[in-house]
Protein backbone atom coordinates (compact mmCIF):
# COMPACT_ATOMS: atom_id res chain seq x y z
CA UNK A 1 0.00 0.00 0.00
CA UNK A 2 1.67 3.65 -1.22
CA UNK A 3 2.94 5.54 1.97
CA UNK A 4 0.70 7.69 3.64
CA UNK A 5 -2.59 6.20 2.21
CA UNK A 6 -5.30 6.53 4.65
CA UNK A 7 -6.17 3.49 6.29
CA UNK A 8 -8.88 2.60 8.65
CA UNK A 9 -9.16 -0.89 11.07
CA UNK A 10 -12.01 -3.66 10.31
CA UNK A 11 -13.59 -4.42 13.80
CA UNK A 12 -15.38 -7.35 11.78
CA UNK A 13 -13.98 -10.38 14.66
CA UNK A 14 -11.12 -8.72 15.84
CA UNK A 15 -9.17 -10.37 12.59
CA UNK A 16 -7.44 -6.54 12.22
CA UNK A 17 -7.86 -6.19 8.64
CA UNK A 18 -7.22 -3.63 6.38
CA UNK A 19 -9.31 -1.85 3.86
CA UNK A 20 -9.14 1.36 2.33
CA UNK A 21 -10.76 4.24 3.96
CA UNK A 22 -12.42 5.94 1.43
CA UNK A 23 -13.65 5.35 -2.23
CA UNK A 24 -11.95 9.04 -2.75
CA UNK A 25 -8.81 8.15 -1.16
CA UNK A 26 -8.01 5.91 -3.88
CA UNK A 27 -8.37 8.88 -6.80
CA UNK A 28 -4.32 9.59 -5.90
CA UNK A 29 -3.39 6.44 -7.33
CA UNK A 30 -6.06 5.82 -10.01
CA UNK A 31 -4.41 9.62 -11.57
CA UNK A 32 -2.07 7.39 -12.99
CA UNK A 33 -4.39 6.16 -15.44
CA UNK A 34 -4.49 9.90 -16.37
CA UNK A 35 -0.76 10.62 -16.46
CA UNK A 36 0.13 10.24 -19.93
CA UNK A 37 -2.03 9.83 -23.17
CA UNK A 38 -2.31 6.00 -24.80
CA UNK A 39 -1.86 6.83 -28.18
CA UNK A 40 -2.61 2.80 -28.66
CA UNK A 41 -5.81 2.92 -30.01
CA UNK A 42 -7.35 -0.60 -30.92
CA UNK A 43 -11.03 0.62 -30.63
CA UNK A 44 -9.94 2.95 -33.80
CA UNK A 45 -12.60 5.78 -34.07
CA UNK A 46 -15.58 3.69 -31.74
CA UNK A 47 -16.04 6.19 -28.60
CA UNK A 48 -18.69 3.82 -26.94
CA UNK A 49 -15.50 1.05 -26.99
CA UNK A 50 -12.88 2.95 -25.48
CA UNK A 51 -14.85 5.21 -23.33
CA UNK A 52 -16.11 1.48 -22.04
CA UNK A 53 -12.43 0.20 -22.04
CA UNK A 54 -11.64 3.48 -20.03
CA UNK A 55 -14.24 2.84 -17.18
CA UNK A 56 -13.33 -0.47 -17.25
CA UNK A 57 -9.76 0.06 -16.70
CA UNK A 58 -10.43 2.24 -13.41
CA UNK A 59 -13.15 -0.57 -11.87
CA UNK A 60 -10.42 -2.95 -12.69
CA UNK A 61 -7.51 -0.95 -10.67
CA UNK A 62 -9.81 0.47 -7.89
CA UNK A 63 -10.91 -3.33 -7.07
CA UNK A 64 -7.34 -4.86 -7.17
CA UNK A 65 -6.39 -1.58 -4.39
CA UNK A 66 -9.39 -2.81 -2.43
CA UNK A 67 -8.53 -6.36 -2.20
CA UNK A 68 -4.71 -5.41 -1.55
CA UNK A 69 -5.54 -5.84 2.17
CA UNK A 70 -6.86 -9.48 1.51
CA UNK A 71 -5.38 -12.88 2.35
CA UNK A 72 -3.97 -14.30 -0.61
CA UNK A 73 -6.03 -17.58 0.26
CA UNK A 74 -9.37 -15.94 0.44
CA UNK A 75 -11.15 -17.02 -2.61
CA UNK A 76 -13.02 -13.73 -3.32
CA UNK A 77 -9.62 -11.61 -3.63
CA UNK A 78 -8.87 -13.94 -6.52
CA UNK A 79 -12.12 -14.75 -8.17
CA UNK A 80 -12.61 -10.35 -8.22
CA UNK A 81 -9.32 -9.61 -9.68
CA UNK A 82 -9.66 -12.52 -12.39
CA UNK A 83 -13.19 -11.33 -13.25
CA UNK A 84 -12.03 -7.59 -13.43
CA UNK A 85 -9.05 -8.55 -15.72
CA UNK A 86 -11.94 -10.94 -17.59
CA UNK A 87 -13.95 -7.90 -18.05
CA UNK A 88 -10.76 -5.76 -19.61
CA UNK A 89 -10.14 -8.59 -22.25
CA UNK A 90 -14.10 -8.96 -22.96
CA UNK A 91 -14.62 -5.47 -23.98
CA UNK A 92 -11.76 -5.06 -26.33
CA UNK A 93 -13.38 -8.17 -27.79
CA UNK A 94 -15.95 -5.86 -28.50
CA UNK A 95 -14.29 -3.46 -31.04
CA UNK A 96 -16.15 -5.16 -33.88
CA UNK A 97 -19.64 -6.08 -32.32
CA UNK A 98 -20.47 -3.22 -29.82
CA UNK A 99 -23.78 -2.06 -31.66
CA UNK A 100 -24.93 -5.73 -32.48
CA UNK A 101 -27.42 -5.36 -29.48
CA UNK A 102 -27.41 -9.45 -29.23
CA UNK A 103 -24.12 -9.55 -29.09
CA UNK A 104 -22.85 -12.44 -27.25
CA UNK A 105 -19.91 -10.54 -26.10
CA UNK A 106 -21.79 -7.92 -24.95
CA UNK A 107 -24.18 -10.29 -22.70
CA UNK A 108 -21.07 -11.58 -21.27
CA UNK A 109 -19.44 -8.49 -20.73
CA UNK A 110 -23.06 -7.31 -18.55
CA UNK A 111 -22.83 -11.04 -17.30
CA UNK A 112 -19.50 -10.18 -15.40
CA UNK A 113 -20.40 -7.00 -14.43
CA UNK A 114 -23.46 -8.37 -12.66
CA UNK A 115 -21.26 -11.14 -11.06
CA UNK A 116 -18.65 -8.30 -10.04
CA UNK A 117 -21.62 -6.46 -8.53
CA UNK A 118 -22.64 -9.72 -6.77
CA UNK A 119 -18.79 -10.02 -5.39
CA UNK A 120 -17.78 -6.57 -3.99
CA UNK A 121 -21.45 -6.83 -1.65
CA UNK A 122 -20.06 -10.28 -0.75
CA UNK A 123 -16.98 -8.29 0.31
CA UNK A 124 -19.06 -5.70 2.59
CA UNK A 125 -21.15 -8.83 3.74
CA UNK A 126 -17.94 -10.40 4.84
CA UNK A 127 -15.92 -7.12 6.62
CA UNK A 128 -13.44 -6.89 4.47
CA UNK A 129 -15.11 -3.68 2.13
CA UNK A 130 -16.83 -0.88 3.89
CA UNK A 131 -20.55 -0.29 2.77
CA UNK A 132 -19.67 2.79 1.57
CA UNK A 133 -16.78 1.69 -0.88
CA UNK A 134 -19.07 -1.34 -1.52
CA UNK A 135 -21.75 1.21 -2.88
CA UNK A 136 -19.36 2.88 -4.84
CA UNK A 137 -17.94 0.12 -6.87
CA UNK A 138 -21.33 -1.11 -7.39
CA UNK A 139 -22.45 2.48 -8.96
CA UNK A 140 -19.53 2.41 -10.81
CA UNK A 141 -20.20 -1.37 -12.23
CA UNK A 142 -23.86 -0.55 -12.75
CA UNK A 143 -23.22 2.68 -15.20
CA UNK A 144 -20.40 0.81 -16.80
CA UNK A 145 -23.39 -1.68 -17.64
CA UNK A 146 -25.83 1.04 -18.72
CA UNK A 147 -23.05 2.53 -20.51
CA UNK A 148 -22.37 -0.71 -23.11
CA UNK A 149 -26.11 -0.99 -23.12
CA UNK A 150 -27.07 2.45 -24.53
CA UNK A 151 -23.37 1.95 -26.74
CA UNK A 152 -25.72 -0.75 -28.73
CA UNK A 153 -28.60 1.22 -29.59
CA UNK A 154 -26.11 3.95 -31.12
CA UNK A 155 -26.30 4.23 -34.66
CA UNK A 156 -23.47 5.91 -35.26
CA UNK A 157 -20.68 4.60 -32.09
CA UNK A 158 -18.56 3.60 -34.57
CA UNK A 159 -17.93 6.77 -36.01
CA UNK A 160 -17.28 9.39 -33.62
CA UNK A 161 -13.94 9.96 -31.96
CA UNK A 162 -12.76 10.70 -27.99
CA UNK A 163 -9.72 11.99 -26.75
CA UNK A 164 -8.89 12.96 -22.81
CA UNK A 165 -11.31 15.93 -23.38
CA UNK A 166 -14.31 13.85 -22.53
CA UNK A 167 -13.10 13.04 -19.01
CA UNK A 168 -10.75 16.54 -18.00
CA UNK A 169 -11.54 19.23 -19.28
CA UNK A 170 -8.37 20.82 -21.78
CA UNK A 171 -7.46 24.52 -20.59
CA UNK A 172 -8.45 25.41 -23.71
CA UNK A 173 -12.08 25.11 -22.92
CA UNK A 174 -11.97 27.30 -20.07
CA UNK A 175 -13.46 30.82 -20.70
CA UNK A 176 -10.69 33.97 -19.68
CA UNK A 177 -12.00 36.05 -17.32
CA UNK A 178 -11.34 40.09 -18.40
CA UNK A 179 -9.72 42.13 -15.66
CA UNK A 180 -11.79 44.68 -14.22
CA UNK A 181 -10.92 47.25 -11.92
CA UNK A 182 -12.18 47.79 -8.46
CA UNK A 183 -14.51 50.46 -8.24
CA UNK A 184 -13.77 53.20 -5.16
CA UNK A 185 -14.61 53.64 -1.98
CA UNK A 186 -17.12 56.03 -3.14
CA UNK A 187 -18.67 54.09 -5.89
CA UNK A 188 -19.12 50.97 -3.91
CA UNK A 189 -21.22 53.01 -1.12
CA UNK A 190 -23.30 54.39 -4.50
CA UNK A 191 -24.07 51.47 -6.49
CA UNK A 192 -25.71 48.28 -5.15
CA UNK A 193 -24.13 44.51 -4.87
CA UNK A 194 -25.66 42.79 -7.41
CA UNK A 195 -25.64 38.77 -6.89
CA UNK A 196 -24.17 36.38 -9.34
CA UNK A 197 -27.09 34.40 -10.70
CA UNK A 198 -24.90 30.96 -11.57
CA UNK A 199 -27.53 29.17 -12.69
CA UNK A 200 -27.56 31.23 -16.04
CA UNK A 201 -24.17 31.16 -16.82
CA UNK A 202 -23.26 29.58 -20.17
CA UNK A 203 -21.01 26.59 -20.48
CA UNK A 204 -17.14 26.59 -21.45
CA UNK A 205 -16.75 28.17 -25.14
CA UNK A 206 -14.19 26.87 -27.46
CA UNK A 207 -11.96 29.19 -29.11
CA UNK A 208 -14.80 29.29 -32.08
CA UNK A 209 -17.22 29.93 -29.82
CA UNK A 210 -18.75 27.20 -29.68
CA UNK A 211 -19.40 24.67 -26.00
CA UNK A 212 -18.04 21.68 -25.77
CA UNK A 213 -21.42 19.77 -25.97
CA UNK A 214 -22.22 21.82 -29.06
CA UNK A 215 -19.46 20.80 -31.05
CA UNK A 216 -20.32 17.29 -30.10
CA UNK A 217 -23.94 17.22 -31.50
CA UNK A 218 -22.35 19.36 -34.92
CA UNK A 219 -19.93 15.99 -35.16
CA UNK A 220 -23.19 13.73 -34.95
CA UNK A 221 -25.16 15.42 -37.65
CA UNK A 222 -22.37 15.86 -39.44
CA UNK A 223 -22.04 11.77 -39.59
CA UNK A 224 -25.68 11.39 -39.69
CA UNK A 225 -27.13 13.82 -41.87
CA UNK A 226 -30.65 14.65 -40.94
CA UNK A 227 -31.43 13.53 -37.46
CA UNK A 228 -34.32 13.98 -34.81
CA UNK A 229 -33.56 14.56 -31.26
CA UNK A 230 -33.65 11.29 -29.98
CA UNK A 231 -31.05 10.53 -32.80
CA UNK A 232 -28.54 12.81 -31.61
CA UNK A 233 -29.24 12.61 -28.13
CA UNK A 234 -28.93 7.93 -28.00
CA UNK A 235 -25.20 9.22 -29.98
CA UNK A 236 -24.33 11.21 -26.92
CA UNK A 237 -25.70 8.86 -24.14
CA UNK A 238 -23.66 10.97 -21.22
CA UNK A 239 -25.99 13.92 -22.22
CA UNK A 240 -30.18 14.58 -21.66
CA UNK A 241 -32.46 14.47 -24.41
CA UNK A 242 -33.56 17.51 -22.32
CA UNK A 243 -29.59 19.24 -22.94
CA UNK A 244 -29.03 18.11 -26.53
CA UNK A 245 -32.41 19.92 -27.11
CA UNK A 246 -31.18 23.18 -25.76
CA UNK A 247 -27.64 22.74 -27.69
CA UNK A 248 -29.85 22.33 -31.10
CA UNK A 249 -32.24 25.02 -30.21
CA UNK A 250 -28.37 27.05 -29.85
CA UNK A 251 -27.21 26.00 -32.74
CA UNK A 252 -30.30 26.87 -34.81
CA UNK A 253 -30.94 30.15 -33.57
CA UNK A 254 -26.88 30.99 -34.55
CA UNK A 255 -27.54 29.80 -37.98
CA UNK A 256 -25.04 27.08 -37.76
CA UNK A 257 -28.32 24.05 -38.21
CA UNK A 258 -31.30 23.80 -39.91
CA UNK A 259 -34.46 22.76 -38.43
CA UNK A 260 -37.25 20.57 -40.11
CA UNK A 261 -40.73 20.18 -38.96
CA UNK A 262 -41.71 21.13 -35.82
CA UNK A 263 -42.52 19.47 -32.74
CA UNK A 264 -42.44 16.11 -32.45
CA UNK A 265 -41.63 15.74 -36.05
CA UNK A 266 -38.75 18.00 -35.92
CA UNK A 267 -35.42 16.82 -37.78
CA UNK A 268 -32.17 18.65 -38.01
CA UNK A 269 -29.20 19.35 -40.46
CA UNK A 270 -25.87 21.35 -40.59
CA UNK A 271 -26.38 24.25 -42.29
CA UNK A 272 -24.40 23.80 -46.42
């Protein structure tokens, strides 16, 4: 275990095991999956396979840090870290098959998952996971499922692209605040404090202009061609339908898409 990890002390019968004290406590070790960029890219342009590969990767390095503290004979240390490392080898089995919604990959891949799920509340059951990290590896199992689920139903999952963008956001995305002078003590006695209302503030703007969400949905209909809402929006599963409404609504209004229809019936395009 690194040095100076927090630790805290099972009272589950006296045995004086181990575990780690926090699900956050972990993220110090896990930011070396984030330290460099894998330029190794065997799910080619599919962003439903490696953002699944990516989530996978994490569940698979967070469980083998929460098993550390584990007997080497206790049968669930070794049946989790084989099933995580199972799970790795499944999904880039995938690269071909990940919107064939009867896949049999895919079932096995949510098979595991549901057995992993199954596992880490054995290991709360047992004393040697706290409930709370036990709840957070099984969110984190559960959305990986959802995840490849909604990654079938895409039409286009093949064709889009991902970079480290989509999980840190690049300082290029960050909107540059203008430096404004302090007003007097005079002035500030004159004019009234006006609150910030944050709810209305816009999103991070690319250099163009544009959010980051926005360019996102411009890539989809770009692929697609003319698409309705629930088109775009099953493309960009970690989005609303409610959001990628309000980004096309944007993007019309701006002149950069053309709307079709109305209502229910209402289709969009990139404007020629």
């Amino acid at each position: 275990m690194p040095k100076g990890h927090n630790k805290e002390v099972s009272r589950t019968s006296g045995s004086g095991i181990e575990s780690v004290r926090d699900a956050r406590d972990i993220s110090n070790i896990l930011s070396i999956l984030d330290s460099y960029q894998i330029k190794t890219r065997p799910f080619g342009a599919n962003i439903s396979g490696e953002n699944s590969y990516k989530r996978a990767e994490r569940i698979c390095a967070a469980l083998h840090i929460m098993t550390n503290h584990i007997s080497e004979g206790e049968p669930l240390r070794s049946i989790i870290r084989n099933k995580s490392i199972e799970l790795l080898t499944i999904i880039l089995e995938l690269r071909s098959g990940l919107r064939t919604s009867a896949s049999e990959k895919g079932q096995s891949a949510l098979a595991i998952i549901r057995e992993l799920i199954s596992l880490v509340r054995l290991l709360a059951v047992s004393g040697f996971l706290s409930i709370s990290n036990a709840n957070a590896l099984t969110e984190a199992l559960d959305e990986l499922g959802s995840l490849i689920v909604v990654s079938q139903r895409s039409t286009l999952a093949e064709q889009l692209t991902i970079s480290r963008e989509d999980f840190v956001p690049s300082p290029s995305s960050q909107v540059s605040v203008p430096r404004v002078e302090r007003p007097s003590v005079s002035q500030r006695r004159t004019q009234p404090t006006q609150a910030r209302d944050i709810s209305q503030e816009s999103p991070p703007q690319t250099p163009q202009g544009l959010s980051s969400r926005s360019e996102r949905v411009m890539e989809i209909l770009k692929l697609g061609g003319v698409l309705g809402i629930k088109d775009v929006s099953s493309n960009l599963p970690q989005y609303s339908e409610k959001m990628v409404q309000r980004e096309l609504a944007g993007l019309v209004e701006q002149g950069k898409v053309h709307k079709i229809g109305s209502k229910r019936w209402s289709r969009y395009q990139l404007v020629q």
